[in-house]
Protein backbone atom coordinates (compact mmCIF):
# COMPACT_ATOMS: atom_id res chain seq x y z
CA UNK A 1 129.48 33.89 57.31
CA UNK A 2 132.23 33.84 59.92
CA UNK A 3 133.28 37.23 59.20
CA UNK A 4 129.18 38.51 59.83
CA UNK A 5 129.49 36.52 63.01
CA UNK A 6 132.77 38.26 64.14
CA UNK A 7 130.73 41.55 63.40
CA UNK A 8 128.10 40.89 65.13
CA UNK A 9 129.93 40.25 68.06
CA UNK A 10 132.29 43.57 67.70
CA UNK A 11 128.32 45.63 67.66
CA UNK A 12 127.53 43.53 70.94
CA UNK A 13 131.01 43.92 72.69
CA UNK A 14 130.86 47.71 71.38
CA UNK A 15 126.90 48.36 72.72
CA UNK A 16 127.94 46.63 75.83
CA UNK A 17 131.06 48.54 76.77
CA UNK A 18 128.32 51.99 75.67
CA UNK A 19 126.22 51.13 78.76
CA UNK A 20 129.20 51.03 80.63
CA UNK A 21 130.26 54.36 82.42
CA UNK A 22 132.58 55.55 84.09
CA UNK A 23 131.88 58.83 86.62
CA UNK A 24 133.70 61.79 86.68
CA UNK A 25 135.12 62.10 90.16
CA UNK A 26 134.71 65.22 92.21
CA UNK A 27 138.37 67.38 91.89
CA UNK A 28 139.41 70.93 93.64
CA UNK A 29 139.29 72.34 90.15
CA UNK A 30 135.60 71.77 89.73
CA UNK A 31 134.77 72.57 93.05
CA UNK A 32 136.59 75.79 92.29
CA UNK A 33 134.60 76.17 88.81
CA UNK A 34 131.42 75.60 90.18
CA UNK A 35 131.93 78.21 92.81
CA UNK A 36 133.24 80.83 90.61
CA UNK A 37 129.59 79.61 88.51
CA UNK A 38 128.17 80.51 91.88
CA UNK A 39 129.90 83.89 92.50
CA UNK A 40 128.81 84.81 89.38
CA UNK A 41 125.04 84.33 89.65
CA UNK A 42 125.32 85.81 93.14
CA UNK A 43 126.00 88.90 91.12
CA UNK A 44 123.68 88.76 88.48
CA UNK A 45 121.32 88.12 91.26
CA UNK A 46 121.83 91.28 92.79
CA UNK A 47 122.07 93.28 89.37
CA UNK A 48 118.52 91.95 89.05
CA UNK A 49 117.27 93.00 92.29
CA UNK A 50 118.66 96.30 92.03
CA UNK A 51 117.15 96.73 88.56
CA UNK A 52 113.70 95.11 90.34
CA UNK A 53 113.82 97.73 92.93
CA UNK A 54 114.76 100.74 91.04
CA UNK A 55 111.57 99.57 88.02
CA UNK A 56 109.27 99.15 91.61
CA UNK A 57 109.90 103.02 92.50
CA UNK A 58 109.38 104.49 89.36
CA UNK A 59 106.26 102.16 88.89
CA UNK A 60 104.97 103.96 92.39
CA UNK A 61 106.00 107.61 91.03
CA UNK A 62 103.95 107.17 88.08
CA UNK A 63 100.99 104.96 89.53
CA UNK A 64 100.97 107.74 92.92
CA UNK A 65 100.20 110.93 91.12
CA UNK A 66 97.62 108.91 88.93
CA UNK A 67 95.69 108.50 91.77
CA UNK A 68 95.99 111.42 93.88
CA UNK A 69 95.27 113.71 90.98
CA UNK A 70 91.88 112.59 90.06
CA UNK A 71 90.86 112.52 93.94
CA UNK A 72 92.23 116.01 93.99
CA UNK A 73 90.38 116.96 91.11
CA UNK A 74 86.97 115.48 92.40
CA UNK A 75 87.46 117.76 95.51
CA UNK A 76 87.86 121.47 93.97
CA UNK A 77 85.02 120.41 91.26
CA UNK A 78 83.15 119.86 94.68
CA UNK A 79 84.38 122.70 97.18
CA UNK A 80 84.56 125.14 93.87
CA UNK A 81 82.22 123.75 91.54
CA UNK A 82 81.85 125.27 88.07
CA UNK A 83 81.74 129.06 89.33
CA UNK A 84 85.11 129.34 89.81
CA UNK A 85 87.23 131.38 87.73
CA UNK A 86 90.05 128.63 86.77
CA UNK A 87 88.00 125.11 87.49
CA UNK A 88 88.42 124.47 83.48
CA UNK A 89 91.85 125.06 83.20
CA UNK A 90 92.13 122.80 86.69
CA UNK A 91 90.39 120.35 84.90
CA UNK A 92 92.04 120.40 81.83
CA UNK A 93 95.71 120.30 83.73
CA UNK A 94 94.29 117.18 85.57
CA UNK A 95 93.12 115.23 82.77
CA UNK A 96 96.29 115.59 80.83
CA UNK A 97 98.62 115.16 83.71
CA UNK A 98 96.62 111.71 84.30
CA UNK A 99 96.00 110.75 80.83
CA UNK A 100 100.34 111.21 80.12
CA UNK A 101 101.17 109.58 82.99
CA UNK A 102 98.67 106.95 82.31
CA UNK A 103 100.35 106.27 78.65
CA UNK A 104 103.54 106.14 80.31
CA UNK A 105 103.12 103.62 82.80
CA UNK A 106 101.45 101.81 80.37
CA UNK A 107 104.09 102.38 77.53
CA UNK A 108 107.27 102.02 79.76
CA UNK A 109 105.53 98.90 81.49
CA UNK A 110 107.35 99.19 84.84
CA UNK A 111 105.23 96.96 86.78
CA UNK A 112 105.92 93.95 84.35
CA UNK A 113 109.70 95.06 84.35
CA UNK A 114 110.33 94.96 88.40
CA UNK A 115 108.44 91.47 88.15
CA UNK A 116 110.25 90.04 85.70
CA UNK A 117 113.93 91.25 87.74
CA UNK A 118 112.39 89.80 90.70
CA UNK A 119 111.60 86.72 89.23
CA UNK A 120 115.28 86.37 87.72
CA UNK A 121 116.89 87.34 90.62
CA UNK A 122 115.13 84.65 92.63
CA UNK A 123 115.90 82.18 90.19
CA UNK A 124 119.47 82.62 89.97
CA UNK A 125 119.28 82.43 94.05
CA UNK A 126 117.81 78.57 93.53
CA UNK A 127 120.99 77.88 91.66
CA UNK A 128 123.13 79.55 93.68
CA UNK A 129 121.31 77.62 96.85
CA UNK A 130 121.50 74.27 94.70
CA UNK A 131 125.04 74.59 94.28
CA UNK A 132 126.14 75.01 98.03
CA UNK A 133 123.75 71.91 98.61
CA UNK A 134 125.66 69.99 96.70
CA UNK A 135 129.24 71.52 97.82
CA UNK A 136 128.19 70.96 101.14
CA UNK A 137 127.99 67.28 100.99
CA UNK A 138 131.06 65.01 101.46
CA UNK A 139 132.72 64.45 98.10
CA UNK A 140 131.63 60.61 97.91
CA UNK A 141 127.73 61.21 99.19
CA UNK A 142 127.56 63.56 95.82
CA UNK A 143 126.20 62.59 92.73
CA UNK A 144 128.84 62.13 89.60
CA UNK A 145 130.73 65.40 88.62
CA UNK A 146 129.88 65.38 85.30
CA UNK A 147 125.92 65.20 86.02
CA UNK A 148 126.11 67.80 88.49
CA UNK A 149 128.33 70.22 86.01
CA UNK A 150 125.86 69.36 83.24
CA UNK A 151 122.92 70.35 84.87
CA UNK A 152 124.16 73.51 86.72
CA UNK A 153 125.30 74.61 83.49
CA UNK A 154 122.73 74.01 82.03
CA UNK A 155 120.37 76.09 84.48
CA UNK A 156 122.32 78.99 83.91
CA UNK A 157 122.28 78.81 80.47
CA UNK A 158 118.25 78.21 80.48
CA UNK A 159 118.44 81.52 82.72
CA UNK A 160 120.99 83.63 80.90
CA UNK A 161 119.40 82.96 77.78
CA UNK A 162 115.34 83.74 79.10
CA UNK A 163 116.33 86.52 81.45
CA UNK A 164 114.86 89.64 81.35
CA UNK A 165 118.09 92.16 79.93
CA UNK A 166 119.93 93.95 82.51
């Protein structure tokens, strides 16, 4: 009976000294760590805008031609009509040029692609701008160390890991 008693007195003193905590403090070495965490979506950042960009032009140099051709085809079926010598094989050319780069752009799905790298890159900017708002602060206005390491990391994990590829 005494020896429950003692027990149940180690679980309380043990429970009690759980919702104790003690906070990391704020050190040069995790300033530094968080900062190289920084650098390093600043650069992933601008891998994804680059790949945004570059996904944006060749969406316009498929989606350009699939509009000028048929606009250009309605005008010589107009000015030429069906008298002309070559208006099938105009015709023809048209369709097909459309109709491929049609399945491309629909196949390669460049328009979803510079979206997606735009969307990554601007997230990885919101941590990068979240971690200077926190560096910025004097060391003892900041919330604990551990917290803030904890749920940096875990941001660019959640982002690394749901990223479009590079």
């Amino acid at each position: 009976m005494i020896e429950d008693k003692e027990k149940d007195k180690s679980k309380s003193t043990s429970s009690n000294e759980d919702t104790d905590r003690v906070e990391m403090k704020w050190t040069d070495d995790i300033e530094i760590k968080i900062t190289e965490w920084s650098e390093k979506c600043e650069k992933i950042a601008i891998l994804h805008e680059d790949a945004s960009k570059r996904k944006k032009r060749l969406h316009y140099g498929l989606s350009f031609p699939m509009i000028i051709v048929p606009l250009i085809m309605s005008f010589s079926n107009q000015f030429f009509g069906d008298e002309h010598i070559y208006s099938n094989y105009i015709n023809s050319f048209g369709y097909l040029m459309v109709g491929t780069l049609t399945g491309l752009s629909t196949f390669l799905n460049y328009a979803g692609k510079y979206i997606q790298h735009e969307v990554a890159s601007n997230r990885y900017r919101e941590v990068i701008l979240e971690i200077e708002a926190i560096l910025i602060k004097k060391k003892k206005y900041r919330i604990p160390a551990d917290v803030s390491i904890e749920h940096i990391k875990s941001q660019i994990e959640c982002l690394n890991k749901f990223s479009i590829s590079l």
